[in-house]
Protein backbone atom coordinates (compact mmCIF):
# COMPACT_ATOMS: atom_id res chain seq x y z
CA UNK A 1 -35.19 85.13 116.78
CA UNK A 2 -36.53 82.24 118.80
CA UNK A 3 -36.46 82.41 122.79
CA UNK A 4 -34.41 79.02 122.59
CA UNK A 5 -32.37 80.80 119.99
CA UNK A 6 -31.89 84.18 121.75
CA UNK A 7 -30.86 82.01 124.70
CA UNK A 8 -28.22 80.13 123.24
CA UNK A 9 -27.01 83.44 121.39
CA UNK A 10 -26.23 84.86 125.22
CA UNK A 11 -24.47 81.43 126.53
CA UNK A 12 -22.36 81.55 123.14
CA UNK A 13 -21.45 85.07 124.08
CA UNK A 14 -20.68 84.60 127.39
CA UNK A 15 -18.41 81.37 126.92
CA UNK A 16 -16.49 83.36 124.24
CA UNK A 17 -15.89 86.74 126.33
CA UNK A 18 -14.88 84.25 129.43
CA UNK A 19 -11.97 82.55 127.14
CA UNK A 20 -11.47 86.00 125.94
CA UNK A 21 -10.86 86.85 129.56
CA UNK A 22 -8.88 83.92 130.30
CA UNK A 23 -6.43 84.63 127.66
CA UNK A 24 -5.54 88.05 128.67
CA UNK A 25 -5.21 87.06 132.65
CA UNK A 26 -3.27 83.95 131.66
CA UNK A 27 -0.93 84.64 128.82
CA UNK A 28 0.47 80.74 129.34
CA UNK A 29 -2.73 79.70 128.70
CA UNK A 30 -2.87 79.43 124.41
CA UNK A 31 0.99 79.78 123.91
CA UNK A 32 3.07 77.03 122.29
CA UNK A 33 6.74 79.22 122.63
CA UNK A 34 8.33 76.13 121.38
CA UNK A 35 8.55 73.20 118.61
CA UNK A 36 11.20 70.30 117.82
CA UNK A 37 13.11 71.14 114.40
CA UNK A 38 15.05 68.08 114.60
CA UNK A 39 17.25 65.52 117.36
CA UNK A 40 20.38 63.82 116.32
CA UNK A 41 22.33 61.26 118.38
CA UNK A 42 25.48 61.86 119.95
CA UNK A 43 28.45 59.60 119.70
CA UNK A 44 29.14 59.34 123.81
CA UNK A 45 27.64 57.04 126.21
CA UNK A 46 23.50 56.89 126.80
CA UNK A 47 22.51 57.97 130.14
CA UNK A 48 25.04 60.17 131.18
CA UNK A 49 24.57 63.47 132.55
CA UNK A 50 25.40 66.84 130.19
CA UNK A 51 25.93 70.53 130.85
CA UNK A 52 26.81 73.76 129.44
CA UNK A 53 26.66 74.51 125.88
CA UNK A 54 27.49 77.53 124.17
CA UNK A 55 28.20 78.16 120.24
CA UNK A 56 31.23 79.21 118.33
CA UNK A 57 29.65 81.81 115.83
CA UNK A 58 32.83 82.04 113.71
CA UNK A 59 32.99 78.37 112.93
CA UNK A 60 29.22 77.85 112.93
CA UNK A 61 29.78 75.20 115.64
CA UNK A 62 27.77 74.15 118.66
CA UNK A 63 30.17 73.22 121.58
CA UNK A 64 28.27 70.50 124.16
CA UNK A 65 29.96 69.36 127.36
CA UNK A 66 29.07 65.70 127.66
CA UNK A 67 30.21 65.81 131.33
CA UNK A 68 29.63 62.03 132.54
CA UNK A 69 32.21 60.89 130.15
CA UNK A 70 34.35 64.09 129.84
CA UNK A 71 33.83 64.55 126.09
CA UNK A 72 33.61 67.80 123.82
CA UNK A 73 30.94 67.64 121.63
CA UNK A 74 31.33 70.22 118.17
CA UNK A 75 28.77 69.87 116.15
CA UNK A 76 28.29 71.81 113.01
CA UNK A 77 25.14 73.62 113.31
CA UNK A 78 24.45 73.72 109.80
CA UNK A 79 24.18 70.02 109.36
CA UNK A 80 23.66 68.94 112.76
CA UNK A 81 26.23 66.43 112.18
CA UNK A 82 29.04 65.99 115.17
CA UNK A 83 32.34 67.41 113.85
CA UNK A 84 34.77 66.05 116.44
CA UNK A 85 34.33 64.62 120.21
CA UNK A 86 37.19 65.82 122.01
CA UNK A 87 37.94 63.35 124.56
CA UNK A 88 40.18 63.55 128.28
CA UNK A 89 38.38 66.02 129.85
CA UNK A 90 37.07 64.60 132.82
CA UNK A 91 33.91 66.09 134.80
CA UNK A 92 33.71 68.78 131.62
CA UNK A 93 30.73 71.84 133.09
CA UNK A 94 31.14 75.04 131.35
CA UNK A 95 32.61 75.88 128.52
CA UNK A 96 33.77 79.81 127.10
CA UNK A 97 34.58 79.99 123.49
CA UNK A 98 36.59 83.31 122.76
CA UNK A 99 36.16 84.66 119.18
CA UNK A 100 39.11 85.79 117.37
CA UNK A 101 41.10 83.05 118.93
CA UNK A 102 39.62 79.19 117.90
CA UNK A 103 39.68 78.45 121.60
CA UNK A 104 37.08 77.10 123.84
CA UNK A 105 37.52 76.96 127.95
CA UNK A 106 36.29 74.19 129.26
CA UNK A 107 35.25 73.56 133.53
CA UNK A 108 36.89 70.22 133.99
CA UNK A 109 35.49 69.09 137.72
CA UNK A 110 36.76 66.16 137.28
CA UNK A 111 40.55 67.27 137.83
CA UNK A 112 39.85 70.29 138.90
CA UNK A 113 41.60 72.53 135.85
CA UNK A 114 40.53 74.29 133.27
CA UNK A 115 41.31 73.30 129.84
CA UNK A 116 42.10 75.33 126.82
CA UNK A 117 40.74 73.27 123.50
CA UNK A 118 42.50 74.58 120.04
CA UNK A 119 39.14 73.75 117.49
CA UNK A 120 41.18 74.31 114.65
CA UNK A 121 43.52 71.23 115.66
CA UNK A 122 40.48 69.55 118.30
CA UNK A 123 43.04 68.40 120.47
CA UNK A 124 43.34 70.15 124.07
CA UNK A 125 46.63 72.27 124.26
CA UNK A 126 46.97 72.90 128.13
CA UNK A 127 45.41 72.45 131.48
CA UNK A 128 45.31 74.76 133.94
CA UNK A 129 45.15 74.15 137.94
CA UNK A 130 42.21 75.52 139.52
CA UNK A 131 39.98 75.30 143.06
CA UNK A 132 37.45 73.04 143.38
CA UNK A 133 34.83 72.36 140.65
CA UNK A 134 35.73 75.02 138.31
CA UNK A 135 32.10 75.24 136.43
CA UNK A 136 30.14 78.27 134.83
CA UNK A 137 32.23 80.98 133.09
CA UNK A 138 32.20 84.46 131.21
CA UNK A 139 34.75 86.48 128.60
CA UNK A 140 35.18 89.65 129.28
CA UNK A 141 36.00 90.82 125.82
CA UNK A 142 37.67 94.55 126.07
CA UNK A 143 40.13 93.14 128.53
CA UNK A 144 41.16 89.46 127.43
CA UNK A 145 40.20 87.72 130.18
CA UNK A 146 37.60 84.48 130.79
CA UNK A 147 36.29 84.32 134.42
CA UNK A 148 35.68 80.87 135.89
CA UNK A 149 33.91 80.23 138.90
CA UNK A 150 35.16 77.71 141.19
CA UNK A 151 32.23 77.25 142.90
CA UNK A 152 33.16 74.61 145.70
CA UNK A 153 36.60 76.31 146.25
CA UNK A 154 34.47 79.61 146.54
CA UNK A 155 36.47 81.19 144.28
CA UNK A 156 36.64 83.02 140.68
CA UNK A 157 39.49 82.49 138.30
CA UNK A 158 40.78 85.08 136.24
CA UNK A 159 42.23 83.60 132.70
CA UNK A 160 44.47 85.65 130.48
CA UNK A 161 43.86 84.07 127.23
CA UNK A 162 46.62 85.78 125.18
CA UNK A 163 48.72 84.03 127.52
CA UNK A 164 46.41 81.05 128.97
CA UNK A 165 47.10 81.51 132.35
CA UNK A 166 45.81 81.81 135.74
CA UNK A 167 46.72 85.86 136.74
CA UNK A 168 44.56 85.86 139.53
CA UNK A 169 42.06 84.20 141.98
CA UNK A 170 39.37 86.33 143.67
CA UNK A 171 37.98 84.55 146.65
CA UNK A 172 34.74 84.79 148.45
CA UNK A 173 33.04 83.63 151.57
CA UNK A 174 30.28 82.02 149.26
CA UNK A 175 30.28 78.85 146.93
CA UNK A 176 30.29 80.79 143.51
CA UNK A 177 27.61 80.27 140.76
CA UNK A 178 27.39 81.52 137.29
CA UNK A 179 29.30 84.87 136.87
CA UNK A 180 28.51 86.74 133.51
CA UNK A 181 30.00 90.24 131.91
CA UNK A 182 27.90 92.88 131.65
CA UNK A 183 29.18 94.51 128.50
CA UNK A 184 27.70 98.25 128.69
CA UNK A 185 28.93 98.15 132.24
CA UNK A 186 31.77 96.67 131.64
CA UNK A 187 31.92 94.92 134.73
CA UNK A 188 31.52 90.72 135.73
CA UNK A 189 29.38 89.74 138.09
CA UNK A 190 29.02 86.66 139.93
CA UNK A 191 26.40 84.87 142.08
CA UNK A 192 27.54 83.94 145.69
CA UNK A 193 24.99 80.96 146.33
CA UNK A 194 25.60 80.61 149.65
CA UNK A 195 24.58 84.36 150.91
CA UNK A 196 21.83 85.14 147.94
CA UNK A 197 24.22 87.87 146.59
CA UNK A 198 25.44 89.35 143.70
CA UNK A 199 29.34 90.24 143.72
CA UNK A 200 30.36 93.04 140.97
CA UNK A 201 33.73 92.58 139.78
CA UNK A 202 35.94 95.45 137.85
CA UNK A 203 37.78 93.13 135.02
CA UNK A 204 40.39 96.05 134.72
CA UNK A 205 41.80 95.56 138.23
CA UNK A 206 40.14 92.46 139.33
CA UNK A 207 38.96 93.63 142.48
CA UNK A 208 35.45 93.06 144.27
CA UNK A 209 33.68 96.54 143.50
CA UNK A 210 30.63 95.27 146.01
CA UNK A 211 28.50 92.43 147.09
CA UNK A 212 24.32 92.99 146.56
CA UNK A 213 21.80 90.91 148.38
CA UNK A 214 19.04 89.64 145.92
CA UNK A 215 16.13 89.82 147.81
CA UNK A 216 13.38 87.12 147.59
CA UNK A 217 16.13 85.11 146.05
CA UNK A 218 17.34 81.50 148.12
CA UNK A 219 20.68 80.06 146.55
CA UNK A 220 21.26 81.93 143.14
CA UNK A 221 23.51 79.55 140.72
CA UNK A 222 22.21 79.90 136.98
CA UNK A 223 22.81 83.86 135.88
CA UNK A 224 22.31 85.69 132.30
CA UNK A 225 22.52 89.35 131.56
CA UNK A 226 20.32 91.54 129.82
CA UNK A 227 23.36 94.12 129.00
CA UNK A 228 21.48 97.01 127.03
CA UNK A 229 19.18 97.31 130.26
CA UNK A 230 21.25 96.20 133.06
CA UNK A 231 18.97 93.02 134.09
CA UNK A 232 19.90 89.73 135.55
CA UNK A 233 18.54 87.05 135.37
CA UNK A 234 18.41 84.75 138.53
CA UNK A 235 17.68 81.33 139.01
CA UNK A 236 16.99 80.75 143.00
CA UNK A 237 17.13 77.27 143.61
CA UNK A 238 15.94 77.65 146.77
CA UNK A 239 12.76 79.18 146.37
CA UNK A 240 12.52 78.01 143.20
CA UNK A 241 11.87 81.52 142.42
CA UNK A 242 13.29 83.06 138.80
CA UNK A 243 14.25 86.42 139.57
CA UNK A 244 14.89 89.85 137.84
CA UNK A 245 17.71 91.96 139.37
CA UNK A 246 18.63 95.65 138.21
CA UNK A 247 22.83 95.62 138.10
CA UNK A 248 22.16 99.14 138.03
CA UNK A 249 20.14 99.73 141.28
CA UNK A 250 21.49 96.66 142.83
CA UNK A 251 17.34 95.79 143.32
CA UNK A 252 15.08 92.71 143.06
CA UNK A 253 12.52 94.15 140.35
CA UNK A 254 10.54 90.66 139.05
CA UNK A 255 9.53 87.09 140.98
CA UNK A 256 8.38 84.47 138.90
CA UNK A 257 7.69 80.64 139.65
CA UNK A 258 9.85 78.08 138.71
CA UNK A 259 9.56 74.14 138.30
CA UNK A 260 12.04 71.95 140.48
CA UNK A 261 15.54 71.50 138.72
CA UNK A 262 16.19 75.31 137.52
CA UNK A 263 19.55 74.94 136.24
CA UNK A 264 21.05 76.99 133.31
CA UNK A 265 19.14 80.31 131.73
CA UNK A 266 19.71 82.17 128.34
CA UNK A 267 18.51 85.23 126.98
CA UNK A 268 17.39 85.56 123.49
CA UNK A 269 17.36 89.86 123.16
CA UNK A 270 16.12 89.62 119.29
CA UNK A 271 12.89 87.44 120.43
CA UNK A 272 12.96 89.20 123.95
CA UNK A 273 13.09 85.53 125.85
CA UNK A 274 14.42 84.14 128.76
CA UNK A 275 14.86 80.70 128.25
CA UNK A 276 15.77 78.49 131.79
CA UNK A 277 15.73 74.88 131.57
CA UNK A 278 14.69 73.00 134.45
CA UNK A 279 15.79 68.99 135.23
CA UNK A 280 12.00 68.04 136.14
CA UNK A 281 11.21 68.13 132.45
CA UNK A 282 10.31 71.50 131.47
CA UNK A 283 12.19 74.68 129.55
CA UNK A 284 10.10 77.60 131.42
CA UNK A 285 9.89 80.41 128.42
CA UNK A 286 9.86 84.57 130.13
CA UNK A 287 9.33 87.33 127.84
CA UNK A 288 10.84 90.86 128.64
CA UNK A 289 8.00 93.01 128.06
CA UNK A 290 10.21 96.18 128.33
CA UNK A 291 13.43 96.71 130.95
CA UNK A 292 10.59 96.26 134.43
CA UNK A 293 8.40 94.06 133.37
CA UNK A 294 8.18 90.20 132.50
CA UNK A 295 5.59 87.15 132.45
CA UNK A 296 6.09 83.80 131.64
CA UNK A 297 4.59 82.72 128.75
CA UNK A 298 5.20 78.86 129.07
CA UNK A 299 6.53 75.50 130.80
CA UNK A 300 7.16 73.82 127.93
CA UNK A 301 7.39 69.78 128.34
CA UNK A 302 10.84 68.28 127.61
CA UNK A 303 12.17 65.00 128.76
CA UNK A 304 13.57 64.76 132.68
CA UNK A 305 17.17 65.56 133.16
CA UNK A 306 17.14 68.04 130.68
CA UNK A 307 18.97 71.01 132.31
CA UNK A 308 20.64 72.68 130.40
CA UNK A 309 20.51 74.57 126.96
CA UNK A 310 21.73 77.15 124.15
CA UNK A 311 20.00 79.84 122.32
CA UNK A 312 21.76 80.61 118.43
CA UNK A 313 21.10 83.79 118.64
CA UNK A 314 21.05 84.24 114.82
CA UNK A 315 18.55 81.67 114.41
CA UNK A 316 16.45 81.91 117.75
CA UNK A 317 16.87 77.97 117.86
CA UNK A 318 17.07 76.15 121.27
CA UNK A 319 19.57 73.38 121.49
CA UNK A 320 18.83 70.51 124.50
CA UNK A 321 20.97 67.46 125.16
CA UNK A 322 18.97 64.69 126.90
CA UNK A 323 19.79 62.16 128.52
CA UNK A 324 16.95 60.04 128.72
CA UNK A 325 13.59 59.73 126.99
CA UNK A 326 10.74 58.26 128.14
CA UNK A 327 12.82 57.00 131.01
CA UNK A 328 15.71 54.90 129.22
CA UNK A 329 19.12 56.30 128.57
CA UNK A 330 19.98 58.20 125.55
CA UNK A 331 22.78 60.40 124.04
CA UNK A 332 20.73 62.68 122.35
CA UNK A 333 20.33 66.83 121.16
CA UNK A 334 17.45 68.54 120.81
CA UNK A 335 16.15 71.21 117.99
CA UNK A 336 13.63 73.84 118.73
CA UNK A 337 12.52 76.40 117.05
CA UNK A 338 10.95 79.33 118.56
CA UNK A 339 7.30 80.19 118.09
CA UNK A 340 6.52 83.83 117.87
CA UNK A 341 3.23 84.83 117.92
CA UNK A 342 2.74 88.41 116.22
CA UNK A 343 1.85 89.81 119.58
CA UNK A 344 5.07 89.19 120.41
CA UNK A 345 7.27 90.18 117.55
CA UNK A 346 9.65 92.46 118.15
């Protein structure tokens, strides 16, 4: 071999062992997580803000709260086409479908109640008076009940849904954020925004087992559990820190960065993926590596005002409703499919 030659042999070598090195320090680096399957428009008003989505695995629907004009979407998921928009209900956040039942719970802000929607008639069968801005919520399965926190009444209503009604409100000192059930545990917990603490709740009596600070955690709202290992999964607006709390040693275990806009996070167990999606135009992908440890693997580029999102869990699809795109108003949802490399496959 040449000098020349032997020269540009080494330089070859050395750029491929530095992207080699690059690739294992920066895992974001050469990972696509995400790609559009498809987009559909929705029947409401462009430009209008969304919010919680969650699906209805019984009926194979997707259930989208359209919130600036207080319409239901259902959408059947295996057409993508729009089923029904349930108007009147003003300000609609989240939304709780409870199998066995053909009921959906919606957060209307709006009038401050929550309603109860019957999806085998699509009409909205009663409305129940709540504290101010009733908004994310959780079913506790084993005992009935759907918790809804009223975040700006600091509060957390307790639904019986074999009898849809209010049986109790559990107040706080704190604004309330997302609560969600724990199912091993068999305990809700709830975020108290306002004093970057967890508050564990015992769904058989209702009462306020304790109250956890979440250290390096500023103004927790968005929440998902992992339940098999007794993780939560944090959103701190403040910080704009996501964060990885053990329910189970009441501990901050995991700080990652977030964009700006961190609103509403899902957890895909199959794929091992947190999924948060932030207004300022991303969907920031996590993988679990095991119960302790986590990296992101992406900030995956959506439209702005995208903040909010739903993970079939059957499917691993990601479902998006925008807003916008490129900066005029739409009435719009999003497909993706998730990419899994084979170094991440279960």
């Amino acid at each position: 071999m040449t000098r020349s030659g032997a020269v540009a042999q080494r330089i070859a070598m050395g750029v491929a062992a530095l992207f080699l090195l690059f690739e294992v320090l920066s895992p974001v680096a050469f990972c696509q997580t995400l790609k559009q399957a498809a987009k559909f428009d929705l029947p409401g008003p462009e430009g209008k803000r969304f919010d919680y989505l969650t699906i209805d695995y019984e009926d194979h629907f997707l259930l989208s709260a359209h919130l600036g004009p207080g319409i239901l979407y259902v959408i059947d998921l295996r057409s993508n086409k729009v089923v029904k928009a349930i108007p009147g209900l003003p300000g609609i956040t989240g939304l709780e479908y409870v199998p066995g039942t053909h009921k959906v719970y919606t957060s209307d802000w709006g009038e401050a109640k929550i309603g109860v929607v019957d999806l085998q008639s699509m009409t909205v069968t009663k409305r129940l008076a709540t504290a101010a801005k009733p908004n994310g919520s959780t079913y506790a399965s084993p005992f009935h009940k759907v918790y809804v926190s009223d975040t700006l009444g600091k509060a957390v209503a307790v639904v019986d849904v074999t009898k849809d009604e209010i049986v109790k409100t559990i107040e706080f000192d704190s604004e309330t954020g997302m609560p969600q059930y724990d199912s091993s545990a068999r305990k809700v917990y709830v975020n108290l925004r306002n004093a970057n603490e967890i508050a564990e709740i015992d769904p058989a009596t209702d009462t306020v087992l304790g109250k956890y600070s979440v250290d390096g955690c500023q103004f927790n709202h968005g929440m998902a559990v992992d339940s098999e290992h007794h993780r939560a999964f944090l959103l701190c607006a403040g910080n704009r820190t996501f964060t990885v709390f053990a329910l189970d040693t009441h501990k901050s275990i995991a700080h990652l960065p977030l964009p700006a806009g961190a609103d509403v996070v899902k957890f895909d167990p199959g794929v091992r993926r947190i999924y948060v999606a932030c207004s300022s135009g991303f969907i920031s992908v996590f993988e679990a590596k095991d119960a302790d440890h986590y990296q992101k693997l992406e900030d995956f580029s959506v439209e702005k005002m995208v903040h909010s999102l739903a993970v079939d869990l059957a499917t691993h699809r990601i479902y998006a409703p925008e807003q916008e795109e490129h900066g005029r108003p739409v009435s719009r949802m999003v497909v993706y499919d998730a990419v899994i490399s084979d170094r991440s496959k279960p």
